[in-house]
PDB file of N, CA and C in Angstrom:
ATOM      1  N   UNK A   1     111.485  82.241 121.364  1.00  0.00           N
ATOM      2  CA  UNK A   1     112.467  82.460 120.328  1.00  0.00           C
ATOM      3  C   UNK A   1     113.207  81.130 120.118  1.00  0.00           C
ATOM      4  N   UNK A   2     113.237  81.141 118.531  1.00  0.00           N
ATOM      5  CA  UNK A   2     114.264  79.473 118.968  1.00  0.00           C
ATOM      6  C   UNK A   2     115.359  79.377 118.847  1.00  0.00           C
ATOM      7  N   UNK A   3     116.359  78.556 118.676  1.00  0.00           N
ATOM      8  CA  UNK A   3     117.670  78.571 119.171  1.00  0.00           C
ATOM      9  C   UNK A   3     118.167  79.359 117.850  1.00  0.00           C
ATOM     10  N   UNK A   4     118.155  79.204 116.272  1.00  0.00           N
ATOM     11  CA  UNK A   4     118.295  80.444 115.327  1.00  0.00           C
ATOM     12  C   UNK A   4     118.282  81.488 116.036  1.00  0.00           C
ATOM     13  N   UNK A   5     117.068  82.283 115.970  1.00  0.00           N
ATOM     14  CA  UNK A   5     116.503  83.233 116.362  1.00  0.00           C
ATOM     15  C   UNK A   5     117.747  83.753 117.729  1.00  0.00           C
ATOM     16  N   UNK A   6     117.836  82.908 118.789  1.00  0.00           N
ATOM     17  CA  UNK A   6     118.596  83.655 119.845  1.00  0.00           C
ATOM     18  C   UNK A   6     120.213  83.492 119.076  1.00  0.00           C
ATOM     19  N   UNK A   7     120.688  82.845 118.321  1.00  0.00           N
ATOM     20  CA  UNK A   7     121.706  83.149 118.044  1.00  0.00           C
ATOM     21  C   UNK A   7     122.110  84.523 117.554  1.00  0.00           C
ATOM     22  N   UNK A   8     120.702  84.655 116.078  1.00  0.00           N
ATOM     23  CA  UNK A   8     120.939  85.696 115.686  1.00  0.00           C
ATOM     24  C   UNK A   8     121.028  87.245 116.399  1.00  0.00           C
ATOM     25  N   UNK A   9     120.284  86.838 117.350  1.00  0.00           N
ATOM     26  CA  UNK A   9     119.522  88.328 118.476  1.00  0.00           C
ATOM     27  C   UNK A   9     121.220  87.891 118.914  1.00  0.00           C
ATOM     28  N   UNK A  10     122.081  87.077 119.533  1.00  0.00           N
ATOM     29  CA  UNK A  10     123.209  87.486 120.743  1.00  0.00           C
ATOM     30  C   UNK A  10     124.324  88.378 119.643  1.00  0.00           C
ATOM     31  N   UNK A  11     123.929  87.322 118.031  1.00  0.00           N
ATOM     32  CA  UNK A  11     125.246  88.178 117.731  1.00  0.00           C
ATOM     33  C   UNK A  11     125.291  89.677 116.579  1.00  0.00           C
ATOM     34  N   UNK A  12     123.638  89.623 116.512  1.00  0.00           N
ATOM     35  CA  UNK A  12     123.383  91.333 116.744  1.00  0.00           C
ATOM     36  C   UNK A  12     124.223  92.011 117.878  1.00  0.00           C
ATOM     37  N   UNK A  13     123.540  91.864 118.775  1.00  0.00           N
ATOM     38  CA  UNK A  13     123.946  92.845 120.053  1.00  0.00           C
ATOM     39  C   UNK A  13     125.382  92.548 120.211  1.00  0.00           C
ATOM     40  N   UNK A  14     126.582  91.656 119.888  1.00  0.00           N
ATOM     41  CA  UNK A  14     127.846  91.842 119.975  1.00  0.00           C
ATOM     42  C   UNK A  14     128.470  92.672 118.547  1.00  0.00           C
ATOM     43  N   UNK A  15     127.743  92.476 117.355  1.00  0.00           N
ATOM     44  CA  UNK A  15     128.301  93.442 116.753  1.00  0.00           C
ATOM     45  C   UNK A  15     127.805  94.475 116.314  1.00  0.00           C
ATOM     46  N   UNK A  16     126.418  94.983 116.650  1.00  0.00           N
ATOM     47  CA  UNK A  16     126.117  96.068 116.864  1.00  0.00           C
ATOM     48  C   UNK A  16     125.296  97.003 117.902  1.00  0.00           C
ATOM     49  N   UNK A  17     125.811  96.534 118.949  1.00  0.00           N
ATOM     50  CA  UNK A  17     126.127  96.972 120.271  1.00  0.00           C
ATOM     51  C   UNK A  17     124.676  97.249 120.398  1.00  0.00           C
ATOM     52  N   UNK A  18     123.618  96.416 120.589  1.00  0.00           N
ATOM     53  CA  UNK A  18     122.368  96.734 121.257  1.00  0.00           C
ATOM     54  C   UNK A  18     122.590  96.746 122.387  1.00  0.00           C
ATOM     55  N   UNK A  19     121.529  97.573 123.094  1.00  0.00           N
ATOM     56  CA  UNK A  19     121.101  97.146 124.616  1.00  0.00           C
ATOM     57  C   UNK A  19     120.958  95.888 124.504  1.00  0.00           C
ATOM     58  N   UNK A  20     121.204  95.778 126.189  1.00  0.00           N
ATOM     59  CA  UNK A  20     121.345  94.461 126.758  1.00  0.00           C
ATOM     60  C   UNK A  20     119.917  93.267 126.443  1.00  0.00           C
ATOM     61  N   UNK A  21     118.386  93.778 126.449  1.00  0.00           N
ATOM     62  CA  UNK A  21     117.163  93.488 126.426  1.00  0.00           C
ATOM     63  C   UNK A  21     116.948  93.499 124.691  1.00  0.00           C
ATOM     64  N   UNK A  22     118.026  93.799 124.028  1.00  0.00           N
ATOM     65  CA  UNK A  22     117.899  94.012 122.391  1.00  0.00           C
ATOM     66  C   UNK A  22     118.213  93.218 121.384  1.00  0.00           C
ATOM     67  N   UNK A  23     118.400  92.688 120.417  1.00  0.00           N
ATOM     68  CA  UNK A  23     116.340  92.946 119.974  1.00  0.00           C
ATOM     69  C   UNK A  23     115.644  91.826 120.910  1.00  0.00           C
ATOM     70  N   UNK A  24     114.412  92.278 120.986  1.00  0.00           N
ATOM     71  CA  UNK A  24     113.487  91.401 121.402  1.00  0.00           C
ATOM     72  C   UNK A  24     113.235  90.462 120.498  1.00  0.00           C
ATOM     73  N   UNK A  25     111.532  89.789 120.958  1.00  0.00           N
ATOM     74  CA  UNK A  25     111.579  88.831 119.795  1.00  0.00           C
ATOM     75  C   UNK A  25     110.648  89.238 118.393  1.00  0.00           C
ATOM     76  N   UNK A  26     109.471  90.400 119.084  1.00  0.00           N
ATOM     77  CA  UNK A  26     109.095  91.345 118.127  1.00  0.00           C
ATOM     78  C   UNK A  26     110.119  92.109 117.480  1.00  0.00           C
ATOM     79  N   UNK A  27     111.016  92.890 117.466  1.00  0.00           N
ATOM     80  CA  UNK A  27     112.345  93.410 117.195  1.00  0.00           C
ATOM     81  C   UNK A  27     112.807  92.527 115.809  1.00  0.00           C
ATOM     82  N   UNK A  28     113.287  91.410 116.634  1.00  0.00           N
ATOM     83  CA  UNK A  28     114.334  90.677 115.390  1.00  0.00           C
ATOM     84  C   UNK A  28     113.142  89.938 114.505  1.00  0.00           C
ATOM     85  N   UNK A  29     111.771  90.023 115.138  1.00  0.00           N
ATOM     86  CA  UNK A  29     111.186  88.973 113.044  1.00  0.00           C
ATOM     87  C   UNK A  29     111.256  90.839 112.516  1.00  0.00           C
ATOM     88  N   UNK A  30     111.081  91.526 112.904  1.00  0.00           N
ATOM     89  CA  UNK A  30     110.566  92.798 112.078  1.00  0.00           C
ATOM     90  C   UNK A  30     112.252  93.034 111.117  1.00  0.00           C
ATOM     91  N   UNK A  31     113.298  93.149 111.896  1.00  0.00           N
ATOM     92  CA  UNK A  31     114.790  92.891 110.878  1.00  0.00           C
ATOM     93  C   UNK A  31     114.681  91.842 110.335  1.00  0.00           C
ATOM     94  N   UNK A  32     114.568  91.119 110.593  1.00  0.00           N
ATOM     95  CA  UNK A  32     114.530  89.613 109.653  1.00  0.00           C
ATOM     96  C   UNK A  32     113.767  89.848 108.481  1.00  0.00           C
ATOM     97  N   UNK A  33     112.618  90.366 108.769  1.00  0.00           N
ATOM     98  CA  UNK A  33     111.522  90.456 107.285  1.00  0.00           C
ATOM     99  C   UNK A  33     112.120  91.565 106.757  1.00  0.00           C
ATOM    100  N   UNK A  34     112.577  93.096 107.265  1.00  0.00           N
ATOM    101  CA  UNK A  34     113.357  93.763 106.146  1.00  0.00           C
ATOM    102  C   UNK A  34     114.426  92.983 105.261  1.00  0.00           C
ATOM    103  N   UNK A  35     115.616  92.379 105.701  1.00  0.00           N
ATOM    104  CA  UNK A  35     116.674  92.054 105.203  1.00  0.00           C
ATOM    105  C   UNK A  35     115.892  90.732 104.660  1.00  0.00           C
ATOM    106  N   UNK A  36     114.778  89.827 104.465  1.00  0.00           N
ATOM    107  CA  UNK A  36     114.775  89.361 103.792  1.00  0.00           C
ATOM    108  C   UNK A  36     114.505  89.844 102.339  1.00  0.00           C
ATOM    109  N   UNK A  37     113.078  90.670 102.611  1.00  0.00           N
ATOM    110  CA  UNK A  37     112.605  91.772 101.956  1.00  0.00           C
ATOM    111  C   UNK A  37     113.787  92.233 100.661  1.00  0.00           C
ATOM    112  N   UNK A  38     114.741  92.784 101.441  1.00  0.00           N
ATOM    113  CA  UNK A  38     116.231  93.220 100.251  1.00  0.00           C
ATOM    114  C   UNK A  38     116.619  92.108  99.733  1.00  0.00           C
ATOM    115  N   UNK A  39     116.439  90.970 100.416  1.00  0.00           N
ATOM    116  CA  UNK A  39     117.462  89.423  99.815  1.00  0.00           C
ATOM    117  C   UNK A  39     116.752  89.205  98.371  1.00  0.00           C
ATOM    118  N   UNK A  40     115.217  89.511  98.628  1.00  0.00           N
ATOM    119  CA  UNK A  40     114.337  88.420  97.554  1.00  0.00           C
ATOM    120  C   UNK A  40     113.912  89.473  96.606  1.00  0.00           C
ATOM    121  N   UNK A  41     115.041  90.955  96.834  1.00  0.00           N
ATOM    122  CA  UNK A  41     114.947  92.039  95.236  1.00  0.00           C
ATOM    123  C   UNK A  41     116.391  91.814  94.838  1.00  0.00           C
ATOM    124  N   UNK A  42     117.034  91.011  95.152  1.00  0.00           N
ATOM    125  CA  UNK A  42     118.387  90.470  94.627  1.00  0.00           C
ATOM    126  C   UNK A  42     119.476  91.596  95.612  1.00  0.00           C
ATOM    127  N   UNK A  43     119.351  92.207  96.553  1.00  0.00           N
ATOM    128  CA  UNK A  43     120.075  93.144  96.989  1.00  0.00           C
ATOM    129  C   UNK A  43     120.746  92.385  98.147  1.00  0.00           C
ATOM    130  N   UNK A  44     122.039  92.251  98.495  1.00  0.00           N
ATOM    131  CA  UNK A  44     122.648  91.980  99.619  1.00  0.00           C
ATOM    132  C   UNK A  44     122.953  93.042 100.520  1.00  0.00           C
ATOM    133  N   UNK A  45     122.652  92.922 101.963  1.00  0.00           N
ATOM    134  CA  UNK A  45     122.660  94.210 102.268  1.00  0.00           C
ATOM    135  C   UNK A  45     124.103  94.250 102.868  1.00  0.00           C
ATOM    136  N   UNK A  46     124.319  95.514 102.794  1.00  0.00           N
ATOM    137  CA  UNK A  46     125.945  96.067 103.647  1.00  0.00           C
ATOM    138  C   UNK A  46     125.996  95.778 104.840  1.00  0.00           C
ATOM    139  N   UNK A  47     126.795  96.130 105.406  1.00  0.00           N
ATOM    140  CA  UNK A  47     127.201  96.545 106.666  1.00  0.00           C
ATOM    141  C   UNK A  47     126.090  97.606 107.277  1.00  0.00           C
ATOM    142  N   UNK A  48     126.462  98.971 105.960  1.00  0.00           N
ATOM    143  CA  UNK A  48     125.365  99.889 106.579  1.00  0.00           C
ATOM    144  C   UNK A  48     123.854  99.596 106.808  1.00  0.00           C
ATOM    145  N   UNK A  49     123.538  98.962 105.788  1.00  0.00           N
ATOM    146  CA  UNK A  49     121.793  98.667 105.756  1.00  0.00           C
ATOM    147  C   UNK A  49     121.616  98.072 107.120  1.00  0.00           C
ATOM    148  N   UNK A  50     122.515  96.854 107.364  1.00  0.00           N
ATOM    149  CA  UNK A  50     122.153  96.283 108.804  1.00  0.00           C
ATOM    150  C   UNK A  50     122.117  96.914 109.723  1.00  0.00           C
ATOM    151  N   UNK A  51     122.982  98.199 109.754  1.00  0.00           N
ATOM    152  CA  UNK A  51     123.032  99.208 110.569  1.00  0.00           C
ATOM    153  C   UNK A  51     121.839  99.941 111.208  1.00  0.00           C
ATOM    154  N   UNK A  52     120.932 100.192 109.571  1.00  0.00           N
ATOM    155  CA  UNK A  52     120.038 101.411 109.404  1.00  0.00           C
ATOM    156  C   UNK A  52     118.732 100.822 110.529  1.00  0.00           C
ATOM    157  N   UNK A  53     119.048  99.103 109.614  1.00  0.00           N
ATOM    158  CA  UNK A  53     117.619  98.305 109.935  1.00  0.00           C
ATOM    159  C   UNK A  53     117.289  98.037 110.752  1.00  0.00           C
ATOM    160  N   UNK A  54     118.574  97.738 111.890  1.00  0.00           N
ATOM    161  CA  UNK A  54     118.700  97.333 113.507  1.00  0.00           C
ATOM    162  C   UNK A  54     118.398  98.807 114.091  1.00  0.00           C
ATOM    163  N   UNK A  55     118.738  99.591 113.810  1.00  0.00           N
ATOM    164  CA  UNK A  55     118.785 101.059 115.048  1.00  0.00           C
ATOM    165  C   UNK A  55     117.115 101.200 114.513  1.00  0.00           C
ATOM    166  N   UNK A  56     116.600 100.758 113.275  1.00  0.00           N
ATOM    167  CA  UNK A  56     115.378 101.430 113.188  1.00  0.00           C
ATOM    168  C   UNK A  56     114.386 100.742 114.192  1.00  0.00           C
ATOM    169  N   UNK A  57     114.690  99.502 114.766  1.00  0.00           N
ATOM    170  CA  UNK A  57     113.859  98.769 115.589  1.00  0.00           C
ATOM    171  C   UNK A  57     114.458  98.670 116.860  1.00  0.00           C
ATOM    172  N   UNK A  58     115.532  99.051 117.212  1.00  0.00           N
ATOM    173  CA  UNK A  58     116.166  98.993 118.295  1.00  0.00           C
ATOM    174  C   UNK A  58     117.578 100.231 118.247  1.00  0.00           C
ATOM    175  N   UNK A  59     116.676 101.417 119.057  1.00  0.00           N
ATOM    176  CA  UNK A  59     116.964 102.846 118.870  1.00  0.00           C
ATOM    177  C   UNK A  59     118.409 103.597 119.446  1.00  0.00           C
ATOM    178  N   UNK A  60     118.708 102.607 120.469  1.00  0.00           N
ATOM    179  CA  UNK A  60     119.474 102.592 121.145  1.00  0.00           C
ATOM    180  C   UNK A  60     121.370 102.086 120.619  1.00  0.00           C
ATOM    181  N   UNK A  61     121.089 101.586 119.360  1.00  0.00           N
ATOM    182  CA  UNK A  61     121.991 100.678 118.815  1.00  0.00           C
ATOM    183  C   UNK A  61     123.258 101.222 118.528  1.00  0.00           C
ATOM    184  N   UNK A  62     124.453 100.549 118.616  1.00  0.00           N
ATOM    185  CA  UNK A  62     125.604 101.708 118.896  1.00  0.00           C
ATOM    186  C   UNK A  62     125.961 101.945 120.068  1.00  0.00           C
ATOM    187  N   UNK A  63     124.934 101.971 120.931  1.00  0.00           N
ATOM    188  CA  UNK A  63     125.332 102.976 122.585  1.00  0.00           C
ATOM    189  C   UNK A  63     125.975 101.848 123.641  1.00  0.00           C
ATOM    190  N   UNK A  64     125.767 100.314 122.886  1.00  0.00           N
ATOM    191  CA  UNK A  64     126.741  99.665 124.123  1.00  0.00           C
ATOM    192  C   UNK A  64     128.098  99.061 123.016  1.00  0.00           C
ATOM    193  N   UNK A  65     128.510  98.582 124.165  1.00  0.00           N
ATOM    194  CA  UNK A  65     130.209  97.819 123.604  1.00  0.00           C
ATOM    195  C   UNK A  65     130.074  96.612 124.678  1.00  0.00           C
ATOM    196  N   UNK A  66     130.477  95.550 123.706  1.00  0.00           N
ATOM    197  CA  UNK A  66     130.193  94.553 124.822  1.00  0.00           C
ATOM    198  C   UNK A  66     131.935  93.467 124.232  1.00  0.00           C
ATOM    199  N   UNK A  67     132.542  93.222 125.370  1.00  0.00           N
ATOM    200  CA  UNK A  67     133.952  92.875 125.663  1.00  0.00           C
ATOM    201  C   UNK A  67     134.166  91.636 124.812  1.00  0.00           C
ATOM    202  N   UNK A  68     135.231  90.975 124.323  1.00  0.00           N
ATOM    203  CA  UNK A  68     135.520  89.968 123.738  1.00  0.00           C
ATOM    204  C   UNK A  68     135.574  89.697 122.375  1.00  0.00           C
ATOM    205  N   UNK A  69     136.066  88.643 121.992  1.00  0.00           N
ATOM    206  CA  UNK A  69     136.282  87.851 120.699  1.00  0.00           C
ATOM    207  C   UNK A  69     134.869  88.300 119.800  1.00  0.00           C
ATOM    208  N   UNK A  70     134.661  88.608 118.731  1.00  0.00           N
ATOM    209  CA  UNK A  70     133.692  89.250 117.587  1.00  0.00           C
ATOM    210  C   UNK A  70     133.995  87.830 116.525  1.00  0.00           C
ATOM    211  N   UNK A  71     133.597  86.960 116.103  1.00  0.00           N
ATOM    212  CA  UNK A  71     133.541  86.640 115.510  1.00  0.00           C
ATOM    213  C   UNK A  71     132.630  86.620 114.085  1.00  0.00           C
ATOM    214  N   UNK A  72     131.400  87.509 114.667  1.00  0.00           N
ATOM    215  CA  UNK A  72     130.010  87.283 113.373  1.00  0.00           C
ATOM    216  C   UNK A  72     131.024  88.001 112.213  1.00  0.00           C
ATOM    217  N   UNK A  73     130.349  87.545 111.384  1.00  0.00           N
ATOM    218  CA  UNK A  73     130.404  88.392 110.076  1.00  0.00           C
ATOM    219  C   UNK A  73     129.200  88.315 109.446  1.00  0.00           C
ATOM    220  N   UNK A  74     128.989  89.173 107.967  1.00  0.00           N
ATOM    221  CA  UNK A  74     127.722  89.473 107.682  1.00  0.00           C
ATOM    222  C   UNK A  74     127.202  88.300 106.736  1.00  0.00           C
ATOM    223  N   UNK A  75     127.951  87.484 106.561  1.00  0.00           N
ATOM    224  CA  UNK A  75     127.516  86.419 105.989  1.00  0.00           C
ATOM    225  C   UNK A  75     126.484  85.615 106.585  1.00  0.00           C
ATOM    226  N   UNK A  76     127.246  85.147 108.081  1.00  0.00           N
ATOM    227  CA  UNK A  76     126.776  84.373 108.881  1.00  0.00           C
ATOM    228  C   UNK A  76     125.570  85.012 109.451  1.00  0.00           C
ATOM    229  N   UNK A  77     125.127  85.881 109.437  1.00  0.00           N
ATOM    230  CA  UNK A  77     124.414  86.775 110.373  1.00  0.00           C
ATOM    231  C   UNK A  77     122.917  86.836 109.273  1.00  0.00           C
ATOM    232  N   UNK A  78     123.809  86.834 107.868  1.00  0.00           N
ATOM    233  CA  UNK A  78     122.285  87.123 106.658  1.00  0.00           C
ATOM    234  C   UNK A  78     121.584  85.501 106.512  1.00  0.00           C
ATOM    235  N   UNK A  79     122.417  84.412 107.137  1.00  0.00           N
ATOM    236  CA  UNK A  79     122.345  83.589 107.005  1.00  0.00           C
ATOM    237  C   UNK A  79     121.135  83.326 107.656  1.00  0.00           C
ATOM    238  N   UNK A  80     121.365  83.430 108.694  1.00  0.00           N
ATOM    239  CA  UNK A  80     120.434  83.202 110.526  1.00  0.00           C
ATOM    240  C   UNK A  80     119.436  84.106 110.344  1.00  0.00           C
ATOM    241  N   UNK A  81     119.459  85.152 109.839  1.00  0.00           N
ATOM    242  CA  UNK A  81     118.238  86.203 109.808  1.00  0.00           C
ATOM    243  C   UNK A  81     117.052  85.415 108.364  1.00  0.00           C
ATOM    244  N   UNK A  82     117.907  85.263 107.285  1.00  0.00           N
ATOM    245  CA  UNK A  82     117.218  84.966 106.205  1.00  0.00           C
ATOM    246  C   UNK A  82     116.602  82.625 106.075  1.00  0.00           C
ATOM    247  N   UNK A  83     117.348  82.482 107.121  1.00  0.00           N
ATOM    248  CA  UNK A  83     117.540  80.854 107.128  1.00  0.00           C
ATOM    249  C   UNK A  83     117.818  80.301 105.904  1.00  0.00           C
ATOM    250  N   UNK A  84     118.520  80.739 105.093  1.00  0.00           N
ATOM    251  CA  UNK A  84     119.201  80.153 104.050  1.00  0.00           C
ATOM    252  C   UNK A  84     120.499  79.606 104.992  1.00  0.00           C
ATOM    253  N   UNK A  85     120.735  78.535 104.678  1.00  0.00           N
ATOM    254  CA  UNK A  85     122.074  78.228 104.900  1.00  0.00           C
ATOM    255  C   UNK A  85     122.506  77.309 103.481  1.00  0.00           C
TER     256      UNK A  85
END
């Protein structure tokens, strides 16, 4: 995974509470290609979609809480998934 890639996977799992092992690296290209998928029909996705798209590949999502400062937002996050910057 490269250093993108693990950014995006740590700050999944801080703001939407994957397991600890979550996403993998099969996991996050399979979200990555949905939410690009929505980017390149002109659709930005919500909050919820990221929601839908992460629990659909990583089932568990929701079930942890992990302590501290949250900084992602969904900007930064569509950023790292889609590599537009």
């Amino acid at each position: 995974m490269n250093q993108s890639d693990q950014e995006l996977a740590h700050r999944i799992k801080l703001k939407f509470g994957t397991p600890p092992q979550s996403p993998t690296e099969l996991e996050l290209s399979n979200i990555k290609g949905e939410l690009s998928a929505l980017v390149d029909r002109g659709v930005v996705p919500s909050e919820h979609d990221w929601f839908y798209i992460i629990s659909k590949y990583c089932p568990d999502t929701g079930r942890y809480s992990y302590h501290g400062l949250d900084n992602s937002d969904l900007v930064m996050l569509l950023q790292l998934a889609t590599d537009k910057k």
